[in-house]
N, C-alpha and C. Protein backbone atom coordinates (compact mmCIF):
# COMPACT_ATOMS: atom_id res chain seq x y z
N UNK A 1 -22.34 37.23 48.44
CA UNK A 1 -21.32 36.32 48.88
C UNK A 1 -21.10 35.29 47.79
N UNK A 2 -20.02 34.72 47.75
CA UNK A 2 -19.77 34.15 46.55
C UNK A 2 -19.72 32.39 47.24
N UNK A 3 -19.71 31.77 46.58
CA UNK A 3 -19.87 30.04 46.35
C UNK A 3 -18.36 29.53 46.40
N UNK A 4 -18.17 28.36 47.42
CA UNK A 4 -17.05 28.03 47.33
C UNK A 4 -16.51 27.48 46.20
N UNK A 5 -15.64 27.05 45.45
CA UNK A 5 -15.35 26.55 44.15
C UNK A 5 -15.96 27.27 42.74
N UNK A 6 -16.44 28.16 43.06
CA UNK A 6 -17.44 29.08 41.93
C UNK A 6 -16.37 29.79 41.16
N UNK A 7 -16.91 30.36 39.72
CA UNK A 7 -15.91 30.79 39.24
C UNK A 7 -16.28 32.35 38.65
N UNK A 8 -15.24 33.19 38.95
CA UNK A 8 -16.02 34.39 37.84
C UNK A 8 -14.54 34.96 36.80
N UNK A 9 -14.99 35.68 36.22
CA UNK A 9 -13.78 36.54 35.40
C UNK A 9 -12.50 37.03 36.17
N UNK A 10 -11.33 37.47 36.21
CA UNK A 10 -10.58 37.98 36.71
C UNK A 10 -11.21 39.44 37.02
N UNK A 11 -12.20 40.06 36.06
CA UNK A 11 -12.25 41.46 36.44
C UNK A 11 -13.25 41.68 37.21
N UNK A 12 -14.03 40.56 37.54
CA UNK A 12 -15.58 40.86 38.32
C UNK A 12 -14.92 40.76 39.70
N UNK A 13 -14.12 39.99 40.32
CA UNK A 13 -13.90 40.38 41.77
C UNK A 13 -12.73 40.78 41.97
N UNK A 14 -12.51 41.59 43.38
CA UNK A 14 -12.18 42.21 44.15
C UNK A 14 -10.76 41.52 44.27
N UNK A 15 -10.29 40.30 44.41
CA UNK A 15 -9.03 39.68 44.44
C UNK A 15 -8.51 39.96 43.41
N UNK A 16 -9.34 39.45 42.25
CA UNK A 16 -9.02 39.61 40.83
C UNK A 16 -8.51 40.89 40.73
N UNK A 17 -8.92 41.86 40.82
CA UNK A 17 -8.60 43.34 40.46
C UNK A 17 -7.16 43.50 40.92
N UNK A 18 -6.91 43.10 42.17
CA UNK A 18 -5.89 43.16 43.24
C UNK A 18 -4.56 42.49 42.37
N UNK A 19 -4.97 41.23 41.96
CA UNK A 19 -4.39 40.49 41.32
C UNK A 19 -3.65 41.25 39.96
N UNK A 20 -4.52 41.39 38.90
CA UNK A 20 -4.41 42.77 37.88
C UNK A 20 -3.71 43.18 38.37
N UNK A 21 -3.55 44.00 39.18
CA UNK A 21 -3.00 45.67 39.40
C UNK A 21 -1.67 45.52 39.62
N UNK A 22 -1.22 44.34 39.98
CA UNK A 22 0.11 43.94 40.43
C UNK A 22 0.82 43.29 39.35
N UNK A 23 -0.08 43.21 38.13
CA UNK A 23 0.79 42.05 36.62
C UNK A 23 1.50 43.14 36.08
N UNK A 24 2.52 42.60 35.36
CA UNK A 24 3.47 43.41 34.22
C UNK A 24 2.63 44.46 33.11
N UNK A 25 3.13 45.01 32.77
CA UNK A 25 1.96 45.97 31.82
C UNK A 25 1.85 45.10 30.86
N UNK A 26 3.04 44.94 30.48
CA UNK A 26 2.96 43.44 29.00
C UNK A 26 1.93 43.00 29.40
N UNK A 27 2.16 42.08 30.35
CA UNK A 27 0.93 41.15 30.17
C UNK A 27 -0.55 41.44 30.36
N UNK A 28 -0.40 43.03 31.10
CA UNK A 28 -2.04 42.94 31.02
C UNK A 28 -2.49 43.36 30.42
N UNK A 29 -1.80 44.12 29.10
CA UNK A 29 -2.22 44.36 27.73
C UNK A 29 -2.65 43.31 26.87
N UNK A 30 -1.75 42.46 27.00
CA UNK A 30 -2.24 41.04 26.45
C UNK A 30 -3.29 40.46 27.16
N UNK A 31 -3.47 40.74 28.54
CA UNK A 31 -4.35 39.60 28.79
C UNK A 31 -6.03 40.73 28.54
N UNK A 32 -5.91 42.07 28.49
CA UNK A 32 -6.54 42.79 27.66
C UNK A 32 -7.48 42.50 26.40
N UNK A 33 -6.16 42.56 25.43
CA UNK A 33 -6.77 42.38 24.14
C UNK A 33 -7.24 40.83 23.78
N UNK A 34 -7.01 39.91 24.76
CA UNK A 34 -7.76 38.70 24.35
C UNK A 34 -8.95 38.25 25.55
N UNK A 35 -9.42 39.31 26.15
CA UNK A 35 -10.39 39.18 27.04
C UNK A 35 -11.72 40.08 26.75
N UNK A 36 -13.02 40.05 26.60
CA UNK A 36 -14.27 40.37 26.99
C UNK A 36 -14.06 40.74 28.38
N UNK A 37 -14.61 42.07 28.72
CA UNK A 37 -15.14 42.64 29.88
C UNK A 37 -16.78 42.47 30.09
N UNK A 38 -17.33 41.47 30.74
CA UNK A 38 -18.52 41.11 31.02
C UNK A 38 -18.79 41.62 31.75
N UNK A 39 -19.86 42.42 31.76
CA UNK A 39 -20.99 42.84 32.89
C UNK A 39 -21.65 42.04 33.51
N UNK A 40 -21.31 41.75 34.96
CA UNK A 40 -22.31 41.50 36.16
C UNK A 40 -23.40 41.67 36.88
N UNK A 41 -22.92 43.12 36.90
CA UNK A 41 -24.01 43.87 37.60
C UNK A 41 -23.84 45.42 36.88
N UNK A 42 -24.90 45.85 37.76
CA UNK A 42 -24.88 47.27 36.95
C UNK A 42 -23.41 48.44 36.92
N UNK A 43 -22.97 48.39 38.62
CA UNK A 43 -21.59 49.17 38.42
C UNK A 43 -20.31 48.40 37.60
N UNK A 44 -20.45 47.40 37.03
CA UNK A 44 -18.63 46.77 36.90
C UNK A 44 -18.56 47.32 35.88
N UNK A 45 -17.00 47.29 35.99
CA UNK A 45 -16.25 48.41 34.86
C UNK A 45 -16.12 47.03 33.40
N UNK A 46 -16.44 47.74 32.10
CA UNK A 46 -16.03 46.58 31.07
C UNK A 46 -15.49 46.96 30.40
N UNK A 47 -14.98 48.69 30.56
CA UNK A 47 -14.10 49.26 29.68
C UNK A 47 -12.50 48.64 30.56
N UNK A 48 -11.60 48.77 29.27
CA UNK A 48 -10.56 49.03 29.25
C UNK A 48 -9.78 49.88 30.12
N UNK A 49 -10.32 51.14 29.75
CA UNK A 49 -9.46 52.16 29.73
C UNK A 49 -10.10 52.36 31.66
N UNK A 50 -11.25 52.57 31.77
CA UNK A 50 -11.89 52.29 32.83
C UNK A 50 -11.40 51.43 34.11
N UNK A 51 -11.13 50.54 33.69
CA UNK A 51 -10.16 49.00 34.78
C UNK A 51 -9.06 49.26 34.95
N UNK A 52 -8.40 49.75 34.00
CA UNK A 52 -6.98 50.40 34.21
C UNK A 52 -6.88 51.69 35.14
N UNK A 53 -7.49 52.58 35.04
CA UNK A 53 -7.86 53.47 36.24
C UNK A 53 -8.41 53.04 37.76
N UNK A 54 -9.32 52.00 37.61
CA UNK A 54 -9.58 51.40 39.08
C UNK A 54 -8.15 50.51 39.36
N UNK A 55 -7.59 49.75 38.74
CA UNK A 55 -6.16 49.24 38.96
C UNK A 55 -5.08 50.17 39.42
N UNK A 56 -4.89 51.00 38.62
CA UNK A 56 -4.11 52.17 39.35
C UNK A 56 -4.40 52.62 40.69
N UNK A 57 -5.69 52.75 41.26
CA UNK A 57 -6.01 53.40 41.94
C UNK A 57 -6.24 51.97 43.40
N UNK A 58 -6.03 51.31 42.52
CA UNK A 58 -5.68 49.73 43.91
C UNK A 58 -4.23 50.11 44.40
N UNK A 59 -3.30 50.34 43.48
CA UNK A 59 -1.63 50.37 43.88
C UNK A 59 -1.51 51.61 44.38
N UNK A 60 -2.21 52.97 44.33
CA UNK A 60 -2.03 54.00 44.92
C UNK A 60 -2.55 54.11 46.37
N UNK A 61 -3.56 53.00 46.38
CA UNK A 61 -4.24 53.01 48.02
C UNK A 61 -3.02 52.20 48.39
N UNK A 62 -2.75 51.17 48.17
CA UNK A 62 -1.93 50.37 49.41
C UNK A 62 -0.65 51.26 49.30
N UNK A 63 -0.67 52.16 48.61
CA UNK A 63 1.11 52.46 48.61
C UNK A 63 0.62 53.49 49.80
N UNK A 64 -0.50 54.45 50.01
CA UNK A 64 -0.66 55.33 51.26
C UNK A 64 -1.04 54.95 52.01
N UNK A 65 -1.61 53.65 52.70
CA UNK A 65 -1.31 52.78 53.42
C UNK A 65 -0.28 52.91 54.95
């Protein structure tokens, strides 16, 4: 459970991702190449190419929904 006012990366949580998956490609290329993918824990994704596939796969669930 997370801490009220606490802060993490855009890619470590679950909103965040949500958030991602819905930005312009522009920008999340950019916000890409000027970001570190930090590891949390043992499953989080810190690849690239990796996050972009779990992102995709956020907009394909709510679209079958």
């Amino acid at each position: 459970m997370s801490k009220v006012g606490s802060r993490l990366p855009t890619h470590a949580t679950g909103l965040g991702k949500v958030s991602l998956a819905y930005v312009d490609q522009e920008e999340l290329d950019e916000w890409l190449d000027g970001v570190t993918l930090e590891r949390f824990t043992e499953n989080m994704v810190v690849d690239s190419a990796e996050l972009r596939g779990a992102l995709a796969r956020i907009v394909l669930t709510r679209r079958l929904l």
